[in-house]
N, C-alpha and C. Protein backbone atom coordinates (compact mmCIF):
# COMPACT_ATOMS: atom_id res chain seq x y z
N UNK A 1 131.01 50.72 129.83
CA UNK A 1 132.33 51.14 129.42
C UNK A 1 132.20 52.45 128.65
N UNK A 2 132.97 53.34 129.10
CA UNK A 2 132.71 54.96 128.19
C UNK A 2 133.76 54.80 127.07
N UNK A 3 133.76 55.76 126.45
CA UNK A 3 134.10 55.83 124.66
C UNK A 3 135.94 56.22 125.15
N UNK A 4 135.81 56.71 126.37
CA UNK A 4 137.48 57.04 126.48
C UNK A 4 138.82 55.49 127.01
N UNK A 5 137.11 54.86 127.95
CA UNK A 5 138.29 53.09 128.04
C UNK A 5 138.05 52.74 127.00
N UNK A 6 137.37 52.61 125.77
CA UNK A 6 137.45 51.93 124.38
C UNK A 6 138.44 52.77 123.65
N UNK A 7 139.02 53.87 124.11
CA UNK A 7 140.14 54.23 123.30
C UNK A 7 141.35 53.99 123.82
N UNK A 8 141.33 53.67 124.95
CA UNK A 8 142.05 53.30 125.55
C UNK A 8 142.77 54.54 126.35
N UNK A 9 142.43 55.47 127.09
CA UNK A 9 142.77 56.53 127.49
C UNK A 9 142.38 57.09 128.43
N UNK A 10 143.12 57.89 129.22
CA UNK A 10 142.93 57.99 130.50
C UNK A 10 141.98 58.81 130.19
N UNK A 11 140.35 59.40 130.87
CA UNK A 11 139.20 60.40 130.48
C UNK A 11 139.54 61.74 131.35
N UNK A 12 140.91 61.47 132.47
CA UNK A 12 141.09 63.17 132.85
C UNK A 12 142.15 63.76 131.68
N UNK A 13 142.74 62.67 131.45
CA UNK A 13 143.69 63.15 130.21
C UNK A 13 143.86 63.71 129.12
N UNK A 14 144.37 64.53 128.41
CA UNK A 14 144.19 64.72 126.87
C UNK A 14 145.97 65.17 126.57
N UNK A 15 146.34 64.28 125.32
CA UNK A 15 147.45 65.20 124.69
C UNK A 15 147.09 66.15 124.06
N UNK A 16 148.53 66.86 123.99
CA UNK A 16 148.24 68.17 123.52
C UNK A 16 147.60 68.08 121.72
N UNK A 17 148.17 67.06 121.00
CA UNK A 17 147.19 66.63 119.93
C UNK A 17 146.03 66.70 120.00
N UNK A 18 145.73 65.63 120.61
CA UNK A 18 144.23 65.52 120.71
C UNK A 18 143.62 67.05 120.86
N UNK A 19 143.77 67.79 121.74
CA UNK A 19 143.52 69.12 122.32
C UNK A 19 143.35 69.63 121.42
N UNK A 20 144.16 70.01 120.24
CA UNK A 20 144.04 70.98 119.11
C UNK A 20 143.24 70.62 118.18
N UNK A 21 143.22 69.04 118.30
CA UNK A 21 142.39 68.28 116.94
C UNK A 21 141.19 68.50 117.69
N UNK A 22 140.74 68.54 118.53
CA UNK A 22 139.39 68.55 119.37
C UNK A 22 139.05 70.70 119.24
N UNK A 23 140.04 71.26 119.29
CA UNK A 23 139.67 72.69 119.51
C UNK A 23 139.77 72.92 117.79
N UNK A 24 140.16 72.13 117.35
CA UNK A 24 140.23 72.36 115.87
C UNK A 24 138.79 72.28 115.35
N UNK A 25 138.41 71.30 115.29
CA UNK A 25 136.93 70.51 115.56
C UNK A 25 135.78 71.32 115.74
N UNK A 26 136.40 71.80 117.12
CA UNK A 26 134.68 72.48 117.32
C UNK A 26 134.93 73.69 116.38
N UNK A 27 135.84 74.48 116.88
CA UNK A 27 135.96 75.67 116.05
C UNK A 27 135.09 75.68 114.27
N UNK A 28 135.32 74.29 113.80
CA UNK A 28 135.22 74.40 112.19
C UNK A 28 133.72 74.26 112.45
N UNK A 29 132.87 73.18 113.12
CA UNK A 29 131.30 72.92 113.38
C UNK A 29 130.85 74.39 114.00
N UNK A 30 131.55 74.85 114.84
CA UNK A 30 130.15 76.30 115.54
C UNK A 30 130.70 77.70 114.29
N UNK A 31 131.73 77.63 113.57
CA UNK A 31 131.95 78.82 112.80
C UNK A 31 131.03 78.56 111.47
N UNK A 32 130.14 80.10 111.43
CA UNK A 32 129.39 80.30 110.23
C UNK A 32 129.41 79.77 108.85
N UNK A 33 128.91 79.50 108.01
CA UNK A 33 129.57 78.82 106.69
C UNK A 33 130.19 80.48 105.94
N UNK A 34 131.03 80.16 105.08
CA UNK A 34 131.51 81.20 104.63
C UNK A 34 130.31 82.30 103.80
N UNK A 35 130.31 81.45 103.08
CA UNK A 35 128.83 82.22 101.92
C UNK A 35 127.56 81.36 102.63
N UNK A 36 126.26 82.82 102.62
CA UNK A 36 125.16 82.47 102.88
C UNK A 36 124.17 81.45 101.97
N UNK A 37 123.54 80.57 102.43
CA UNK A 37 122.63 80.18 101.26
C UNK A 37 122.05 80.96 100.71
N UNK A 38 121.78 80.62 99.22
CA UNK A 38 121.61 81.68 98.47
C UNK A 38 119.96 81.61 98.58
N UNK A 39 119.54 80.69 99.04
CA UNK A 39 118.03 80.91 99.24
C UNK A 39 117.86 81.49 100.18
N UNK A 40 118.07 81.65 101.06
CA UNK A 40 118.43 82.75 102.26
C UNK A 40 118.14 84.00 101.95
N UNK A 41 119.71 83.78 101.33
CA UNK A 41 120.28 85.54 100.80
C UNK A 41 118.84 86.32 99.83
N UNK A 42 118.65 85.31 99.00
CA UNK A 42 117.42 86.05 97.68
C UNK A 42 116.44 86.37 99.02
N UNK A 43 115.59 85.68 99.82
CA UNK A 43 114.52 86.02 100.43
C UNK A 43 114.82 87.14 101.79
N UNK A 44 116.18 87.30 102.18
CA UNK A 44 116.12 88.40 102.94
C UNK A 44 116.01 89.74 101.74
N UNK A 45 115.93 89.49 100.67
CA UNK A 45 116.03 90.79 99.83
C UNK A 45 114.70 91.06 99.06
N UNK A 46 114.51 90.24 98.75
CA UNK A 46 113.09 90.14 98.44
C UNK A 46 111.51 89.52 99.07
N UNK A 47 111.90 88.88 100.15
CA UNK A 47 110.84 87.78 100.88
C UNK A 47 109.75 88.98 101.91
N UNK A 48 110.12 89.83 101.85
CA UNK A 48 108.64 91.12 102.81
C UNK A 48 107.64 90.38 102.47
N UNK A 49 106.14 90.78 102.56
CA UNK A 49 105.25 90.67 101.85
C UNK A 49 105.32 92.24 100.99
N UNK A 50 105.74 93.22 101.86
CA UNK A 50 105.28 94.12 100.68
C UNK A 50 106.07 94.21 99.85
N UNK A 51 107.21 94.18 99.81
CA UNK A 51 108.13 93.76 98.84
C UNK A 51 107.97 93.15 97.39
N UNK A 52 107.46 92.06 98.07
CA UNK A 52 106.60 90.84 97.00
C UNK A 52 105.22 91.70 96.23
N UNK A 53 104.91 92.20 96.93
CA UNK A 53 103.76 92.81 96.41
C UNK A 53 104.05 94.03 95.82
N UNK A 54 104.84 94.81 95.90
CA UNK A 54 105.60 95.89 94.93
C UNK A 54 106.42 95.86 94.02
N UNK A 55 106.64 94.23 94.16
CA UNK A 55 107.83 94.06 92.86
C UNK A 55 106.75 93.31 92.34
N UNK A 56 105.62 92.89 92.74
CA UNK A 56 104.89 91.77 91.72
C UNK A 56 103.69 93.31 90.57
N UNK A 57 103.41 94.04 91.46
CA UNK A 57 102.64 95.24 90.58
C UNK A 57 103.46 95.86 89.98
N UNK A 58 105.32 96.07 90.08
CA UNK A 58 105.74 97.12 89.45
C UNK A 58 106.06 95.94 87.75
N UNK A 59 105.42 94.94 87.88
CA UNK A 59 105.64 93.56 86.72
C UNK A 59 105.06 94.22 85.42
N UNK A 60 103.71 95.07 85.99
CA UNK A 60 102.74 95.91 85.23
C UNK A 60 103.34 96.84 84.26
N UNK A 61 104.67 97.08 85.06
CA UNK A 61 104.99 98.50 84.40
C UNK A 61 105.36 99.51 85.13
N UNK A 62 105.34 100.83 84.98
CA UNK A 62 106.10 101.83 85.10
C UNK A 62 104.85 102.54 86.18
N UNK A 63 105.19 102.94 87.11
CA UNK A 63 103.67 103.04 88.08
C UNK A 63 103.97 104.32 88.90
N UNK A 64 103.44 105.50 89.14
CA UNK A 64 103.45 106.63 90.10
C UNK A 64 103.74 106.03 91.41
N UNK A 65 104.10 106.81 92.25
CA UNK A 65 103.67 106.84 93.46
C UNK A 65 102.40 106.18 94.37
N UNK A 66 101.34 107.10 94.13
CA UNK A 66 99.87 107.45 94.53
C UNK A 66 99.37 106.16 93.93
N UNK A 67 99.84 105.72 92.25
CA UNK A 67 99.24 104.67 91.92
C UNK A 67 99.56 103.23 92.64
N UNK A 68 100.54 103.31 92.85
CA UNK A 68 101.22 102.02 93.56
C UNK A 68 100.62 102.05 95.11
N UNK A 69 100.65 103.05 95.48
CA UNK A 69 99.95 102.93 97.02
C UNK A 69 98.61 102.69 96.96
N UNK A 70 98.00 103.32 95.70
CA UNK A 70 96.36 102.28 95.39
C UNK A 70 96.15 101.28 95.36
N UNK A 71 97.30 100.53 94.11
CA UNK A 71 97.09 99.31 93.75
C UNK A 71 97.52 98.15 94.75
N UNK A 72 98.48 98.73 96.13
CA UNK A 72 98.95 97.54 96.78
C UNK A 72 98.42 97.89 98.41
N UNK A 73 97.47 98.90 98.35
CA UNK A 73 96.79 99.32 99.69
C UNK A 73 97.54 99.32 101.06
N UNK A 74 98.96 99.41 100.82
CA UNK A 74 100.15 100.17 101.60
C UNK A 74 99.53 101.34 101.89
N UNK A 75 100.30 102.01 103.30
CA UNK A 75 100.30 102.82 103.48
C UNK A 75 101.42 103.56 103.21
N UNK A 76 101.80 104.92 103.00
CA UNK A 76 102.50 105.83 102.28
C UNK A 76 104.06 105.70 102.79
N UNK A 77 103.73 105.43 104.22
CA UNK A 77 105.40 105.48 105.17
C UNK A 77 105.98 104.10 104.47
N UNK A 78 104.99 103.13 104.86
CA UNK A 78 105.18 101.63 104.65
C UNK A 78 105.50 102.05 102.96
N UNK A 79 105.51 102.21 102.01
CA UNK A 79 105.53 102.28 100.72
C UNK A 79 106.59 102.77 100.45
N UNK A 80 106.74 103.96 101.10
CA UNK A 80 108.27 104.89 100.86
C UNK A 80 109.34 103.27 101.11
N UNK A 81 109.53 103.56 102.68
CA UNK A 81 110.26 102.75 102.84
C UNK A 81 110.68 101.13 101.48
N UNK A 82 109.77 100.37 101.58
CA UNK A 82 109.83 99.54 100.38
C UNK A 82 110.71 99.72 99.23
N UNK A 83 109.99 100.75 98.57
CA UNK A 83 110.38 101.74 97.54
C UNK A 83 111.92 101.96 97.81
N UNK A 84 112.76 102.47 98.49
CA UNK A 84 113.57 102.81 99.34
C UNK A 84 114.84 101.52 99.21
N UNK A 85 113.98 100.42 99.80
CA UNK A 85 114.97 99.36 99.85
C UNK A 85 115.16 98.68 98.53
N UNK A 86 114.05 98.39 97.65
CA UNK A 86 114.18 98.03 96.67
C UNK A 86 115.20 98.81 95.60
N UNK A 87 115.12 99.56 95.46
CA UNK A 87 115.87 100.94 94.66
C UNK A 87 117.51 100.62 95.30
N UNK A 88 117.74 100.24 96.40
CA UNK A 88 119.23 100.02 97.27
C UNK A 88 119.52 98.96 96.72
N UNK A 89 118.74 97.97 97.08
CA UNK A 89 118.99 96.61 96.67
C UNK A 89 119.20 96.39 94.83
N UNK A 90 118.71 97.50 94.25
CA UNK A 90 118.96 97.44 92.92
C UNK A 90 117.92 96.85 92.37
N UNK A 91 116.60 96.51 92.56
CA UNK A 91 115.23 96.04 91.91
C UNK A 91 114.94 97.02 90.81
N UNK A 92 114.77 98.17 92.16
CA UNK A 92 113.62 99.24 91.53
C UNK A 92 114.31 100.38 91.13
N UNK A 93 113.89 101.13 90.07
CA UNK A 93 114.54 102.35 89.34
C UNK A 93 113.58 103.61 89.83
N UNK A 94 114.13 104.62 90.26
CA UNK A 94 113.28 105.95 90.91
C UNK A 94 113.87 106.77 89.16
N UNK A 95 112.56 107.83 89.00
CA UNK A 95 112.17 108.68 87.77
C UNK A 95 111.90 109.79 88.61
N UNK A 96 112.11 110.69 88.72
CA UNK A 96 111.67 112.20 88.94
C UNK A 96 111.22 112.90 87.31
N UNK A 97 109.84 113.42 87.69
CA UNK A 97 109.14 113.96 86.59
C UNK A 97 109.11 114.92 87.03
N UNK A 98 110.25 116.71 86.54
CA UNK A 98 110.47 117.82 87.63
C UNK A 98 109.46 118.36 86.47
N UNK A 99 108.38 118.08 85.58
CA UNK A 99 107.68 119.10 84.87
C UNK A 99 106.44 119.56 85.94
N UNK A 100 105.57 120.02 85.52
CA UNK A 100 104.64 120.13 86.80
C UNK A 100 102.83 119.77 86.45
N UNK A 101 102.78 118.64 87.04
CA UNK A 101 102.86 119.03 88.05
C UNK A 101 104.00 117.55 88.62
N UNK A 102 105.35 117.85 89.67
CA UNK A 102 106.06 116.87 89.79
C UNK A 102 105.47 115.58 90.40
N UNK A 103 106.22 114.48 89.73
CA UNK A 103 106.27 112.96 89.38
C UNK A 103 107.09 112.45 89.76
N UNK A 104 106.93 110.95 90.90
CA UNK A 104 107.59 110.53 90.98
C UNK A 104 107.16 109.11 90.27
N UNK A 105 108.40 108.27 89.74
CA UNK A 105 107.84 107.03 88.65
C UNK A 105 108.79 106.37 88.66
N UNK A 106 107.99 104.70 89.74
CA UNK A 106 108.76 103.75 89.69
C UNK A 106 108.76 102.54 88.69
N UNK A 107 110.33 101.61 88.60
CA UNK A 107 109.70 100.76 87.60
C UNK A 107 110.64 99.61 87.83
N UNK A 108 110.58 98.29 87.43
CA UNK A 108 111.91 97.20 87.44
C UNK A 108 112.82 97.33 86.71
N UNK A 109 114.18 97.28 87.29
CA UNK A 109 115.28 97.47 86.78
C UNK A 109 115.12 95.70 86.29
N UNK A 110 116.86 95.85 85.10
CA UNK A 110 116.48 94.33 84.80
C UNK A 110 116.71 93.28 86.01
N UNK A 111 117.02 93.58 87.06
CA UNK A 111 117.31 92.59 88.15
C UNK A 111 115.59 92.54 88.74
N UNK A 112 115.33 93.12 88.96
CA UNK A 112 113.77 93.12 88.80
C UNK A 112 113.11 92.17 87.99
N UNK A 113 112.99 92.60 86.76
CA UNK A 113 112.60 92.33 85.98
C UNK A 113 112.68 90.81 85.67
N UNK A 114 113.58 90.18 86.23
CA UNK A 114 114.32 88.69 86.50
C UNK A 114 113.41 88.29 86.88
N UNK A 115 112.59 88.63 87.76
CA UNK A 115 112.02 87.78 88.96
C UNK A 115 110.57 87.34 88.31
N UNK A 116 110.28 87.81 87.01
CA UNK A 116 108.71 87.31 86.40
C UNK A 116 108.64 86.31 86.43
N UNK A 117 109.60 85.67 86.07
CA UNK A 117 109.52 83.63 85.78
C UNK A 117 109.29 83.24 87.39
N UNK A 118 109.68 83.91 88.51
CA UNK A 118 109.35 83.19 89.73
C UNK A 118 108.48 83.57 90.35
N UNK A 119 107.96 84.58 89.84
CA UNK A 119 106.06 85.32 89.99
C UNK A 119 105.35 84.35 89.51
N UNK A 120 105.67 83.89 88.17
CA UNK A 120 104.74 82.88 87.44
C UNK A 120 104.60 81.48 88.12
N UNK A 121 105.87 81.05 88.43
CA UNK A 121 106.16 79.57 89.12
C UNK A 121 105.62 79.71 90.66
N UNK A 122 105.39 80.74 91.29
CA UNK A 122 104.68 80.90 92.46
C UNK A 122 102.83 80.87 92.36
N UNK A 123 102.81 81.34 90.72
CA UNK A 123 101.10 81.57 90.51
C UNK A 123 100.86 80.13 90.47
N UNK A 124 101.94 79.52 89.93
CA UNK A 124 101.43 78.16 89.35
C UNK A 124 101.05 77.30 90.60
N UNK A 125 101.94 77.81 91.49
CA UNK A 125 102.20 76.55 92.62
C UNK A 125 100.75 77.14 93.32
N UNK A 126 100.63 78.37 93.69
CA UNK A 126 99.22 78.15 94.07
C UNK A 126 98.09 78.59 93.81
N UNK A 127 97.73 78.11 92.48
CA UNK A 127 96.72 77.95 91.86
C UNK A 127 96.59 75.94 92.35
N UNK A 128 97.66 75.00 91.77
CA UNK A 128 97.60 73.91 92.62
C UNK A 128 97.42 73.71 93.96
N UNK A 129 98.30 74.03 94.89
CA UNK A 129 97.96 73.80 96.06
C UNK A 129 97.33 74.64 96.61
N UNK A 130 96.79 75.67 96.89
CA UNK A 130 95.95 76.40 97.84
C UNK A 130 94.87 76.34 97.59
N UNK A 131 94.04 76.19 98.31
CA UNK A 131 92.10 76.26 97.97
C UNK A 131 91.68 77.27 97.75
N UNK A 132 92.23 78.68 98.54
CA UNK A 132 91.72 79.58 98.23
C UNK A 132 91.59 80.00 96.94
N UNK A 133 93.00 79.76 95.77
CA UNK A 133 93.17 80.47 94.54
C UNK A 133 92.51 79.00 93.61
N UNK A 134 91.98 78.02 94.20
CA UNK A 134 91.59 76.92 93.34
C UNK A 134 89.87 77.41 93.14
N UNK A 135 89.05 76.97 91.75
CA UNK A 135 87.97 76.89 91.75
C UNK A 135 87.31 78.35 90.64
């Protein structure tokens, strides 16, 4: 017996009710949720690896250019760029040093600067679970 003789209804049939409550229906299940999860949202903005790794060295402090491309063994295009999005996204603060010889000097804005407590809670988690950082 199909679900339409237990409703008692003809299965070529539909009222026009039903119709709307049914187009109503799907419409609300296949349409997007309004607001993104916010765990989502944080890791499309911050989740790169180099990202992570330029906001976790700029934690240090206030860092050149040249120094930051040392310390995170990026390459220069790959670095700009980063640099670039972070600064959009509002992380990172750009310094022009026009004395000479010229400077460029990045650093965490306080939205940046936010993110230490979840640098730390990430060291923590793997220092526990990973083998590599255990021992």
């Amino acid at each position: 017996m199909s679900s339409q003789e237990i409703a008692g209804g003809d299965p070529g049939k539909t009222t026009e009710v039903e119709a709307d409550s049914e187009a109503s229906s799907a419409s609300e299940t296949t349409s997007p949720p309004e607001t993104p999860c916010p765990v989502v949202d944080s890791l499309e903005q911050i989740g790169s690896r180099w990202r992570l790794v330029v906001l976790h060295e700029l934690l240090n402090g206030e860092s050149r250019f040249n120094e930051l491309k040392r310390e995170t063994d990026a390459n220069a295009r790959t670095l700009s760029r980063v640099l670039d999005d972070l600064q959009e996204t509002g992380f990172v603060h750009r310094r022009l040093e026009e004395e000479s010889p010229v400077a460029t000097y990045y650093s965490l804005t306080d939205k940046g600067e936010s993110l230490a407590p979840v640098f730390e809670e990430i060291d923590d988690w793997a220092h526990e679970w990973l083998a590599e950082c255990s021992g």
